[in-house]
N, C-alpha and C. Protein backbone atom coordinates (compact mmCIF):
# COMPACT_ATOMS: atom_id res chain seq x y z
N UNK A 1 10.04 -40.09 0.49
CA UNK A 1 10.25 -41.53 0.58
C UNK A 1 9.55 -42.03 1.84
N UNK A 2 8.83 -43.28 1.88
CA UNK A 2 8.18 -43.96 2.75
C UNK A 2 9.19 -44.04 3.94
N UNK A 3 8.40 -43.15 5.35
CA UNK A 3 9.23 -43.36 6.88
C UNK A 3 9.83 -45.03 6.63
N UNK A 4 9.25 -46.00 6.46
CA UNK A 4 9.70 -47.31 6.78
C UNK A 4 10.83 -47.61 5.93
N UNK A 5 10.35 -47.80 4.62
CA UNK A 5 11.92 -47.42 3.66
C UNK A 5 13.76 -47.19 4.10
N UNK A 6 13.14 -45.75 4.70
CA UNK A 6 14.05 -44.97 5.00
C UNK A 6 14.85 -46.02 6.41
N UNK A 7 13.83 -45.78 7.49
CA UNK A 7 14.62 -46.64 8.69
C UNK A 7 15.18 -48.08 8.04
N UNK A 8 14.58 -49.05 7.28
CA UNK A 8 15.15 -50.24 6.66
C UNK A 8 16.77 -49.77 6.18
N UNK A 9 16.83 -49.30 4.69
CA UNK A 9 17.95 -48.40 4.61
C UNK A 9 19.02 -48.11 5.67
N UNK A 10 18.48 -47.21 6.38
CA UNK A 10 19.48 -46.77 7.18
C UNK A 10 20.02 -48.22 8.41
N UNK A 11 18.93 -48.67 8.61
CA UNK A 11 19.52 -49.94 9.75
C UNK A 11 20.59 -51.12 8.71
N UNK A 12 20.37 -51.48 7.70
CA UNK A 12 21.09 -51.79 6.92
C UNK A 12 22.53 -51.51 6.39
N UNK A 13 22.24 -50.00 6.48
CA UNK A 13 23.77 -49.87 6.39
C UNK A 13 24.54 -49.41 7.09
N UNK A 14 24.16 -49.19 8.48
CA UNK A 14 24.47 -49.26 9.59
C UNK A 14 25.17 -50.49 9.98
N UNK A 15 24.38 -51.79 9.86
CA UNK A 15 24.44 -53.07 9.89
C UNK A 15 26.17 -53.36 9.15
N UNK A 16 25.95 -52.92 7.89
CA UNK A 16 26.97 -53.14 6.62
C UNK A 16 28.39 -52.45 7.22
N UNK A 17 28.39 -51.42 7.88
CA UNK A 17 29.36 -50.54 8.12
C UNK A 17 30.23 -51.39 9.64
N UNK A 18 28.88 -51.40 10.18
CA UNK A 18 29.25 -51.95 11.82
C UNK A 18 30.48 -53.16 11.60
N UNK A 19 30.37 -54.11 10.25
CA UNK A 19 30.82 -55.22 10.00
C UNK A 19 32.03 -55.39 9.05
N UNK A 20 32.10 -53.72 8.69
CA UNK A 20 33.26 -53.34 7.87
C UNK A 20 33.19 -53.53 6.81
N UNK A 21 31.87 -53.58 5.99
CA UNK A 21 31.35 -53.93 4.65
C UNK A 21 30.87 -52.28 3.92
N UNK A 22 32.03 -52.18 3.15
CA UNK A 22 31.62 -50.90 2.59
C UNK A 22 30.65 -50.97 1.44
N UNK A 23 29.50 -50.38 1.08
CA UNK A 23 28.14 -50.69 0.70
C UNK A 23 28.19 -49.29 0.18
N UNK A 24 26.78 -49.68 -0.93
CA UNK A 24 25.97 -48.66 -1.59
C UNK A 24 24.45 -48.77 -1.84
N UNK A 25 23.94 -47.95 -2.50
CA UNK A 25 22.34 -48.34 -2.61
C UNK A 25 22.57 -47.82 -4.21
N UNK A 26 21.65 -48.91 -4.63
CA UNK A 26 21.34 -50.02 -5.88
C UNK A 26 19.94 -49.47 -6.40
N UNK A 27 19.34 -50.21 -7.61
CA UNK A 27 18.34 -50.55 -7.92
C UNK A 27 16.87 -49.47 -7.56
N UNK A 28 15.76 -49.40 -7.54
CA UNK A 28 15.13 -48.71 -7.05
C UNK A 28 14.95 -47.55 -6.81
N UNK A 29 15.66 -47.82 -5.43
CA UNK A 29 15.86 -46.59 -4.56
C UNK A 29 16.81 -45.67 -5.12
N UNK A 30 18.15 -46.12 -5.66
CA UNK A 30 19.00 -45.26 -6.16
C UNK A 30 18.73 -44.87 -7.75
N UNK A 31 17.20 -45.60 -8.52
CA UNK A 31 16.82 -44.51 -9.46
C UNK A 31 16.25 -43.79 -8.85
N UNK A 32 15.56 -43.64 -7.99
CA UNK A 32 14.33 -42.55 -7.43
C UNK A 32 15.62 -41.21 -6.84
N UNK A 33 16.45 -41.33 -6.84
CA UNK A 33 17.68 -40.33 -6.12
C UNK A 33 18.36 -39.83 -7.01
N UNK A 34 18.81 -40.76 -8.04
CA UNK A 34 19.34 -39.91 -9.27
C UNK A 34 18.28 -39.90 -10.58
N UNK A 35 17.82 -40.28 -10.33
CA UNK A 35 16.26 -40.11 -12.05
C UNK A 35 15.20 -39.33 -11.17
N UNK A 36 14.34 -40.07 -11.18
CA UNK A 36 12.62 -39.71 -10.81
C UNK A 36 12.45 -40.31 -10.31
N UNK A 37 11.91 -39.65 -8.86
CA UNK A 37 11.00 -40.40 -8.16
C UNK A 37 10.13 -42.07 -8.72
N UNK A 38 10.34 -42.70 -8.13
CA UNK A 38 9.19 -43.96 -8.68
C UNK A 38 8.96 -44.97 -7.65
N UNK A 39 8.11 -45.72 -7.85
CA UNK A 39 7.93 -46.66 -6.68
C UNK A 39 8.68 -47.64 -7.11
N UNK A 40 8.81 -48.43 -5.39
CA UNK A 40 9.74 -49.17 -5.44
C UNK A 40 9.14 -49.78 -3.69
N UNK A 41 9.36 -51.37 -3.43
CA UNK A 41 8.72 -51.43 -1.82
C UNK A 41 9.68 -52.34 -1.08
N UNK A 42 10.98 -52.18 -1.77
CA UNK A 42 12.29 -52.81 -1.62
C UNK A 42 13.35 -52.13 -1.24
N UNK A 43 14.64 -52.67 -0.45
CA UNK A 43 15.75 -51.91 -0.60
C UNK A 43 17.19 -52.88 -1.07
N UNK A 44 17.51 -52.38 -2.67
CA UNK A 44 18.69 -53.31 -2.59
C UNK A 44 20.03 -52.48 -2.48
N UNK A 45 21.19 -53.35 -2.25
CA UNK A 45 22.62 -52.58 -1.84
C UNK A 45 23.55 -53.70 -2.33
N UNK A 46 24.30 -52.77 -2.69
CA UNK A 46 25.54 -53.75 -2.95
C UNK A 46 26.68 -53.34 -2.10
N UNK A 47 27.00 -54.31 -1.20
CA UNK A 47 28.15 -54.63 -0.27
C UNK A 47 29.47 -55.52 -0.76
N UNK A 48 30.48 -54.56 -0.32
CA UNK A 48 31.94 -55.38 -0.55
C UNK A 48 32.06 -56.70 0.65
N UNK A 49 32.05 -57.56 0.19
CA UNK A 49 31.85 -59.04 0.81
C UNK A 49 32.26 -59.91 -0.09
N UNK A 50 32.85 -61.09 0.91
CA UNK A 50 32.49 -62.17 0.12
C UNK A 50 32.00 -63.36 0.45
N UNK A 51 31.37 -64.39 -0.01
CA UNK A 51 30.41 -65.36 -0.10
C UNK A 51 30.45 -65.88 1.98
N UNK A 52 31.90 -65.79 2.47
CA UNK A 52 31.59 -65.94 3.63
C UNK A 52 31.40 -65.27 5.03
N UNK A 53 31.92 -63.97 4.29
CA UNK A 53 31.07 -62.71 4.85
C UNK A 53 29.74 -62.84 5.18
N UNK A 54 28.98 -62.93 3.24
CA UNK A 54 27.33 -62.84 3.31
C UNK A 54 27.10 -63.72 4.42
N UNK A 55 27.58 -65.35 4.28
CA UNK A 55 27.23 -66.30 5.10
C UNK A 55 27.26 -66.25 6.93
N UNK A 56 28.17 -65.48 7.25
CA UNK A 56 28.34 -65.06 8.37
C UNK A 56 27.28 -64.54 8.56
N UNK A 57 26.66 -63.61 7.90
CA UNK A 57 25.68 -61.83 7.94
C UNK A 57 24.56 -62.73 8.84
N UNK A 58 24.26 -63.96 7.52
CA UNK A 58 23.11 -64.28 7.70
C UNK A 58 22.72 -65.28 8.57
N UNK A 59 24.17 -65.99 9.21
CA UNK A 59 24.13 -67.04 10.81
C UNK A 59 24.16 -66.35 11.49
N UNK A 60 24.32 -65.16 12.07
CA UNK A 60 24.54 -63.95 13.21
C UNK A 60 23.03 -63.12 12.90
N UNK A 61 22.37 -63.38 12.11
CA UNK A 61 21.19 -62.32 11.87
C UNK A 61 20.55 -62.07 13.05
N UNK A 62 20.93 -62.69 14.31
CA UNK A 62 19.76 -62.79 15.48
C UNK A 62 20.28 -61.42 16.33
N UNK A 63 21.29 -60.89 16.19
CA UNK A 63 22.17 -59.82 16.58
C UNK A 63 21.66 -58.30 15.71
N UNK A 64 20.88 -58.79 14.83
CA UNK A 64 20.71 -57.49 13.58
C UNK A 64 19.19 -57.34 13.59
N UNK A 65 18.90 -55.80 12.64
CA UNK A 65 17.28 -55.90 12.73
C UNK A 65 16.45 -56.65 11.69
N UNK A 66 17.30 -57.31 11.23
CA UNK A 66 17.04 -58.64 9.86
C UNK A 66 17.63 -60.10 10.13
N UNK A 67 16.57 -60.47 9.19
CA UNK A 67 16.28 -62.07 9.60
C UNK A 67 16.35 -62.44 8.26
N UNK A 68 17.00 -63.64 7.46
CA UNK A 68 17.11 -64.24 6.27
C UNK A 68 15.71 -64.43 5.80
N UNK A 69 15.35 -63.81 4.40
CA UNK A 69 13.97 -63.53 3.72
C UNK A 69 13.65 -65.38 4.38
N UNK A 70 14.20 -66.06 4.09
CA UNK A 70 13.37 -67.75 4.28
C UNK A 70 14.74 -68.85 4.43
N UNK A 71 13.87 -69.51 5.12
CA UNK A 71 14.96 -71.00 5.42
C UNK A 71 16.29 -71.48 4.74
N UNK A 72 16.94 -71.48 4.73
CA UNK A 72 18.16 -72.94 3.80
C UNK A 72 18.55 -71.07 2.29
N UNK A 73 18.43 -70.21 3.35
CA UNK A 73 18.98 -68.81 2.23
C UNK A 73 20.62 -68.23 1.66
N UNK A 74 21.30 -69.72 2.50
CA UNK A 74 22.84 -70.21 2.23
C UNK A 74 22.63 -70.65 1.13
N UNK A 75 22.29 -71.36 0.06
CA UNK A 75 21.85 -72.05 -1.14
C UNK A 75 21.80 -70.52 -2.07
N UNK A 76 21.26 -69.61 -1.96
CA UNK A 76 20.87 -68.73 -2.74
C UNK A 76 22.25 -67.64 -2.84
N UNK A 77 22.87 -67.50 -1.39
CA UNK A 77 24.03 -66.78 -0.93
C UNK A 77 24.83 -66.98 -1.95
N UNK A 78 25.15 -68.70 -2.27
CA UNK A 78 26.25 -69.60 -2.35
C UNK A 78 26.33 -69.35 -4.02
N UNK A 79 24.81 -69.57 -4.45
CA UNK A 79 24.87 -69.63 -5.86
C UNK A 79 24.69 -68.31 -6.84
N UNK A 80 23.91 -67.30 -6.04
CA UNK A 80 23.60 -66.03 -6.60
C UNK A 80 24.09 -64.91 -6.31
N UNK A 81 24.93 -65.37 -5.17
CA UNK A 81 26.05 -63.43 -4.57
C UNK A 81 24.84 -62.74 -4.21
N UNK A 82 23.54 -63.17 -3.55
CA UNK A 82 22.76 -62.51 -3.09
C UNK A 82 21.79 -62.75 -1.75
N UNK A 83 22.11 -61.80 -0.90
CA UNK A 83 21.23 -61.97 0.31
C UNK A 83 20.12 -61.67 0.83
N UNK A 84 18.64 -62.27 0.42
CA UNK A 84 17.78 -61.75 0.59
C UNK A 84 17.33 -61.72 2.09
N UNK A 85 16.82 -60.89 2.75
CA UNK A 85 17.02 -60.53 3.67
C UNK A 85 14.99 -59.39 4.33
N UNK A 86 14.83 -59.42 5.47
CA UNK A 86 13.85 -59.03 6.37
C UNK A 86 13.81 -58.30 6.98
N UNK A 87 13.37 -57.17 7.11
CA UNK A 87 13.61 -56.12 8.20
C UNK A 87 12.17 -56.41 9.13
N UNK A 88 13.31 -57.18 10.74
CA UNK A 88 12.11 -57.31 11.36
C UNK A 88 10.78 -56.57 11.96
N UNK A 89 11.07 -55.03 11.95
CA UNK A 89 10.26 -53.98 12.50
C UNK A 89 9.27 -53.62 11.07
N UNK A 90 10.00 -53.32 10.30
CA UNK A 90 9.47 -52.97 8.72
C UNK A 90 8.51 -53.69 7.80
N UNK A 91 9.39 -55.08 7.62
CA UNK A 91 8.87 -55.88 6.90
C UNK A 91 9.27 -56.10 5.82
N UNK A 92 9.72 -54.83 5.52
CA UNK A 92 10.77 -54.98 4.18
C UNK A 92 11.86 -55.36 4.02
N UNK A 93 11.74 -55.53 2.77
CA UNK A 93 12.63 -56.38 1.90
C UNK A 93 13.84 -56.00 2.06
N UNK A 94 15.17 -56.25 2.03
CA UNK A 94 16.11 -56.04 1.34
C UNK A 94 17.24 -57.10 1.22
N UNK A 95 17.74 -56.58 -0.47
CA UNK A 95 18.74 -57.67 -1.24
C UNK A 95 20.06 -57.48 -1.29
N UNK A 96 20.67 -57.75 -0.92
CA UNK A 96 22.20 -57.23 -0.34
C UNK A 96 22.88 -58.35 -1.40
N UNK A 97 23.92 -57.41 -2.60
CA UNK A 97 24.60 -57.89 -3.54
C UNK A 97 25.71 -58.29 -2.86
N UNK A 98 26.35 -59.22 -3.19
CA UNK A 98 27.41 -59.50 -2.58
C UNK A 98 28.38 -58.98 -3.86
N UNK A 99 28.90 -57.74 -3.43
CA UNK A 99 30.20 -57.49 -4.89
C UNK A 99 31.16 -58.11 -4.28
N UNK A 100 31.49 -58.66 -5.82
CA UNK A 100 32.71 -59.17 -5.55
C UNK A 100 33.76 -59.35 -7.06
N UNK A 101 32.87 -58.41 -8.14
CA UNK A 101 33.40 -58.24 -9.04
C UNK A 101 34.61 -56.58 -9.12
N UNK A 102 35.11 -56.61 -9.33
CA UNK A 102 35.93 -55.16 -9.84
C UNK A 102 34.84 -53.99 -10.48
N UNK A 103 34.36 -54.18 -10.91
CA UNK A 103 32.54 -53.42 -11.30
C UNK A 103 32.55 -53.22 -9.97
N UNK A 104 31.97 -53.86 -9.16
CA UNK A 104 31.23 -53.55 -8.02
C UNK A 104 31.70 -52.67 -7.19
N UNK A 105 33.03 -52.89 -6.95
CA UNK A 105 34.21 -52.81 -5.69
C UNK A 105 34.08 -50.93 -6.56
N UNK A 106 34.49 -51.08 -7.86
CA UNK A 106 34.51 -49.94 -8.05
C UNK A 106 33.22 -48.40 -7.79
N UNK A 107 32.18 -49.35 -8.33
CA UNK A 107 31.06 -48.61 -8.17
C UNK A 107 30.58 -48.78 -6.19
N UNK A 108 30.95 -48.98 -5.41
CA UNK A 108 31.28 -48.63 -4.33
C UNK A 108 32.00 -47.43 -4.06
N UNK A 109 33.09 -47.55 -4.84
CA UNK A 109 34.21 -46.51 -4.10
C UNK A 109 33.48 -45.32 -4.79
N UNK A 110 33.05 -45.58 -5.70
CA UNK A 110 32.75 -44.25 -6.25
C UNK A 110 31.23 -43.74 -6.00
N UNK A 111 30.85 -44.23 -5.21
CA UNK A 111 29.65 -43.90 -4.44
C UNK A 111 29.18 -42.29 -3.80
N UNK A 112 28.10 -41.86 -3.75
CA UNK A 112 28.51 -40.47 -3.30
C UNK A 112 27.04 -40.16 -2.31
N UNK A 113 27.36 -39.51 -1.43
CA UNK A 113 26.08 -39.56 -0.29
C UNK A 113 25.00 -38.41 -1.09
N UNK A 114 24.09 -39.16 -0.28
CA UNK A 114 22.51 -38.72 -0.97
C UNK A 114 21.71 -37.79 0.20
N UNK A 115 21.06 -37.39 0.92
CA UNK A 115 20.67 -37.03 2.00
C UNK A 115 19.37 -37.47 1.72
N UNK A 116 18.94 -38.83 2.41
CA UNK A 116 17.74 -39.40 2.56
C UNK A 116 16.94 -39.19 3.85
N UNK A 117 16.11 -38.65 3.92
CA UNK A 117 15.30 -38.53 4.96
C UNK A 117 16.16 -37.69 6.03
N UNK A 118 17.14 -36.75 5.77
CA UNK A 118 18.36 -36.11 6.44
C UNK A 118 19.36 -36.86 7.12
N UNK A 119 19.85 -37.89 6.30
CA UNK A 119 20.64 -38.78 6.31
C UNK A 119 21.65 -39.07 5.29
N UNK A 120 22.40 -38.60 5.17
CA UNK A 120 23.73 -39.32 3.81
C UNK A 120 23.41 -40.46 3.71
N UNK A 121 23.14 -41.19 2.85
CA UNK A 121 23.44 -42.51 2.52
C UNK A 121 24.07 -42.41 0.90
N UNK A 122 25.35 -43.60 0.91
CA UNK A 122 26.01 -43.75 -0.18
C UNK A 122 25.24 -44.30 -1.20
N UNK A 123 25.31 -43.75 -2.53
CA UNK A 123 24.51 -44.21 -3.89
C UNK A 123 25.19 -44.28 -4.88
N UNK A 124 25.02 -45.61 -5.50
CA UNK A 124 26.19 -45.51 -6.89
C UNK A 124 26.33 -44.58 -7.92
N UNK A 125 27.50 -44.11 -8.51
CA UNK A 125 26.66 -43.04 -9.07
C UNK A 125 26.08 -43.10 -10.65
N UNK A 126 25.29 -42.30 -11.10
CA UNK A 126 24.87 -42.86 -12.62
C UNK A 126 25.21 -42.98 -13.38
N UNK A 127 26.79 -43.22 -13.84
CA UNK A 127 27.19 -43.71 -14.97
C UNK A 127 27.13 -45.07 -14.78
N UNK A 128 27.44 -45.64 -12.95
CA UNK A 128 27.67 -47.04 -12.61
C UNK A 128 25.97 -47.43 -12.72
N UNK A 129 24.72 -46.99 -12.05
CA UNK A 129 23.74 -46.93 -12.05
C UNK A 129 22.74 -47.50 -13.37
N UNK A 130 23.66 -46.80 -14.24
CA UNK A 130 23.01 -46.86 -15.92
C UNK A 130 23.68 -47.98 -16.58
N UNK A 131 24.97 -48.46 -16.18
CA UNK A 131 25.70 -49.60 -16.58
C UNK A 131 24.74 -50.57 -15.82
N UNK A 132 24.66 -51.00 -14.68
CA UNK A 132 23.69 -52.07 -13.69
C UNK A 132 22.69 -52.14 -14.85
N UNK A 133 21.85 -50.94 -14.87
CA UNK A 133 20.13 -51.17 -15.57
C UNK A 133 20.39 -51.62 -16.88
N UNK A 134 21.32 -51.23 -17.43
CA UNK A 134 21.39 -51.91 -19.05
C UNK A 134 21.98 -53.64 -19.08
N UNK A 135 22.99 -53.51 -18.23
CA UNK A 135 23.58 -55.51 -17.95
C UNK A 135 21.85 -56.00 -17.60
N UNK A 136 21.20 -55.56 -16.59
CA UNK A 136 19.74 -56.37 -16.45
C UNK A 136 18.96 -56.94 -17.86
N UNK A 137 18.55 -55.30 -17.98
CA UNK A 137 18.26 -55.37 -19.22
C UNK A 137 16.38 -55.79 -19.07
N UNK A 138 15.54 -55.55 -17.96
CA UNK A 138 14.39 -56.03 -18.07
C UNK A 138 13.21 -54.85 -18.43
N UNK A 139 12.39 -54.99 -18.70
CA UNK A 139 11.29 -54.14 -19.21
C UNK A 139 10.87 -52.99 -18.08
N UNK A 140 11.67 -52.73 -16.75
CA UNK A 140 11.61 -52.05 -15.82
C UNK A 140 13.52 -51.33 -15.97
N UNK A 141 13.81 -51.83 -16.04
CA UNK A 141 15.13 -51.50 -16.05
C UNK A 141 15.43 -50.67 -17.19
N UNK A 142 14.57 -50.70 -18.60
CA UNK A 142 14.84 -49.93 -19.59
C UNK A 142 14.28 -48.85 -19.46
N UNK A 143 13.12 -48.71 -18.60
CA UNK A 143 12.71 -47.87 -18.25
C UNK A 143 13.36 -46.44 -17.67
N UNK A 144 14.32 -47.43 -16.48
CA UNK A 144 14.59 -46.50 -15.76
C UNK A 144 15.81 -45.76 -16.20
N UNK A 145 16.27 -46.54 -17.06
CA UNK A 145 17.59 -46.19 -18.14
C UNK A 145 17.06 -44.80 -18.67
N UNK A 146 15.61 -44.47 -19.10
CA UNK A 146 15.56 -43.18 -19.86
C UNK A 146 15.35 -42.27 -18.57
N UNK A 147 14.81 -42.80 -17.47
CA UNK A 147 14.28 -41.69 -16.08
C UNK A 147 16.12 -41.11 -15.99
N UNK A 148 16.73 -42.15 -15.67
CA UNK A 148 18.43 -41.54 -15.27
C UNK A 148 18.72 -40.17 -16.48
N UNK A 149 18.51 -41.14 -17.50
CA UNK A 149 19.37 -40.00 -19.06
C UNK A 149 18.70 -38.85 -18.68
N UNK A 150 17.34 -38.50 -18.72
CA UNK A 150 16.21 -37.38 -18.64
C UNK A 150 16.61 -36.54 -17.41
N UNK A 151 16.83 -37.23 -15.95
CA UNK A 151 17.11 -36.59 -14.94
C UNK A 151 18.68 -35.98 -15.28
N UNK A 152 19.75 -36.58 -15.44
CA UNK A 152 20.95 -36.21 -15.60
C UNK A 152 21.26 -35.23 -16.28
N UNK A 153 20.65 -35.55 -17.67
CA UNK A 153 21.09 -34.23 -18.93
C UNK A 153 22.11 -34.10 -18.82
N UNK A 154 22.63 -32.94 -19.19
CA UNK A 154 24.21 -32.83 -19.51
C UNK A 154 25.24 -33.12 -18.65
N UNK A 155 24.71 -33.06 -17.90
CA UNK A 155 25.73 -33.72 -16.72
C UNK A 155 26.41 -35.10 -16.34
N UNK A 156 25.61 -35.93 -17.45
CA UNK A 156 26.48 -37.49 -17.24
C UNK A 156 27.42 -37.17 -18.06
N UNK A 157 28.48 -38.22 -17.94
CA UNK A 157 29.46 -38.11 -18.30
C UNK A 157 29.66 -39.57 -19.44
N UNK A 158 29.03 -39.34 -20.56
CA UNK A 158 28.64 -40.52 -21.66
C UNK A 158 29.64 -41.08 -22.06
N UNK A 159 31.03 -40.65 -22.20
CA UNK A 159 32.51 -40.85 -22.15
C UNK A 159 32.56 -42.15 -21.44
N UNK A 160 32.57 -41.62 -20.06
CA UNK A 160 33.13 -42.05 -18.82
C UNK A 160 32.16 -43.70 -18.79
N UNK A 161 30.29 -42.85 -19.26
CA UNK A 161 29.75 -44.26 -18.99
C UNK A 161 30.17 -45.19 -20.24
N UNK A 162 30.48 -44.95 -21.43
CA UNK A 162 30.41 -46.16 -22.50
C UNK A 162 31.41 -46.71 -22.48
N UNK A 163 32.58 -45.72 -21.76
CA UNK A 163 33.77 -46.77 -21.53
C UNK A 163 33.76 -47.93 -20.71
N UNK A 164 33.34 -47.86 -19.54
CA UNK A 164 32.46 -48.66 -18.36
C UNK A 164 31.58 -49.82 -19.20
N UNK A 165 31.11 -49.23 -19.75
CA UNK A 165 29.80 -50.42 -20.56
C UNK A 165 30.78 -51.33 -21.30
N UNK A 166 31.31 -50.48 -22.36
CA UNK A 166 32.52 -51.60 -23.44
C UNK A 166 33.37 -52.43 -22.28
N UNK A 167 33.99 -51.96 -21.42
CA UNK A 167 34.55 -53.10 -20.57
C UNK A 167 33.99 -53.90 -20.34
N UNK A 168 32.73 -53.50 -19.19
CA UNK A 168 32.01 -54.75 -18.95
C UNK A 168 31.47 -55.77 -19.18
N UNK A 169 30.50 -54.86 -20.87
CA UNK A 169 30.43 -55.64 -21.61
C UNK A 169 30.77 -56.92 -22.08
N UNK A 170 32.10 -56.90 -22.34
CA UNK A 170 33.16 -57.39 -22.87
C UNK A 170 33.55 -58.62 -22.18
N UNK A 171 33.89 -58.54 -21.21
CA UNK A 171 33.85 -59.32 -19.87
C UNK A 171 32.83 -60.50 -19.46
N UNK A 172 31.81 -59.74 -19.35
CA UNK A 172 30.16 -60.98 -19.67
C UNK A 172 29.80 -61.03 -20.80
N UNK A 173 30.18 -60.51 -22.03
CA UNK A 173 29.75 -61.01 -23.26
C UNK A 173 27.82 -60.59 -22.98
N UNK A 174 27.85 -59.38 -23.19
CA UNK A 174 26.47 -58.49 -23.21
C UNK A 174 26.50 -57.27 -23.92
N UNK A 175 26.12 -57.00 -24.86
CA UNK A 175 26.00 -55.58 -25.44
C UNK A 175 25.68 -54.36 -24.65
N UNK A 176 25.75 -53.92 -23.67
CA UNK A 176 25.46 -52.90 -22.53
C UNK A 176 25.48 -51.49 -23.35
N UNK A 177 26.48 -51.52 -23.76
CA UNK A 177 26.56 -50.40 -25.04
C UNK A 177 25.40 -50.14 -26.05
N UNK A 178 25.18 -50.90 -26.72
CA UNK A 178 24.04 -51.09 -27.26
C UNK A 178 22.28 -50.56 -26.60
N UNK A 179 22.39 -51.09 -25.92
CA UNK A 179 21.45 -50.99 -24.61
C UNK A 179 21.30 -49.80 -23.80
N UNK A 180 22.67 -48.90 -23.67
CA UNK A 180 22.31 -47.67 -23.31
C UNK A 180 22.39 -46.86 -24.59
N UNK A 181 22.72 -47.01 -25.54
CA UNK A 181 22.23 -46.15 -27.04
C UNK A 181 21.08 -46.27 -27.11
N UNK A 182 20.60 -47.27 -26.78
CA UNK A 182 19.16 -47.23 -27.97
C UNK A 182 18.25 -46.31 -26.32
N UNK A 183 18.63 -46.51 -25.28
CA UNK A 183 17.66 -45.98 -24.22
C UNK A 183 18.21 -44.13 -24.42
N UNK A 184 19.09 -44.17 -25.10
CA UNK A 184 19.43 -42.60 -24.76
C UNK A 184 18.77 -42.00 -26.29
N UNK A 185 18.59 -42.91 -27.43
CA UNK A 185 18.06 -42.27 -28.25
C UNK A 185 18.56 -41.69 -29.12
């Protein structure tokens, strides 16, 4: 994984912890850890917060090694549960979920350390992982739905994930179920 990556990451959830925001890594990075390697020039996480948490994160940013991706980024906080965000040394990106669903909170707790760059960092794990990529649902995301199944093999727990999916499902009114059948084949 790219040196810069890695320090972003880690100052991040450093950041997340310092503030009592228990966090995970998302998207991307956490297929390249549990699937296959792939590129990715982002880091997203999902943090237990809520809307005035994020908002805090991002009026205090002058204290942190991130700076709000752009101006008036309370608007985006407010409406999308999402904090896009700057790593001032890096440059990179990162999108900090604001969970605040029971999904989230859960796929937090059940998070499990990764050793990145000889570093633990917490990663959701892939039943929660494969639930995220199928709710998306985008032409990258289905993708990575078969990298997870392929990397995992017998070892997911398809039980555990379709029960997860039918809830959630259910909840947002999304076939997720559906969506990881047809990616598992």
């Amino acid at each position: 994984m790219e040196p810069g990556l890695i320090a972003t990451l880690v100052d991040a959830l450093s950041m997340l912890a310092a503030r009592g925001m228990p966090a995970a890594v998302i998207g991307g990075l956490a297929v390249s850890l549990r699937g296959q390697p792939r590129m990715t020039v982002d880091v997203d996480i999902v943090a237990i917060a809520d809307v005035d948490q994020a908002l805090a994160l991002a009026r205090d940013s002058a204290d942190t090694p991130f700076t709000p991706l752009f101006p008036g980024v309370e608007e985006v906080v407010s409406r999308s549960f999402i904090l896009p965000l700057r790593h001032r040394t890096t440059g990179i990106r990162v999108d900090l979920a604001i969970g605040l669903s029971g999904f989230e909170r859960q796929a937090v707790a059940r998070a499990t350390p990764v050793l990145v760059g000889g570093i633990a960092v917490p990663v959701v794990a892939a039943i929660d992982l494969l639930v995220m990529k199928a709710l998306a649902g985008r032409p990258q995301d289905e993708a990575d739905l078969r990298t997870i199944i392929t990397a995992q093999g017998d070892s997911l727990d398809w039980d555990a994930c379709l029960r997860l999916a039918r809830e959630l499902g259910a909840a947002v009114d999304v076939d997720i179920v559906g969506r990881l059948s047809a990616a598992r084949g």
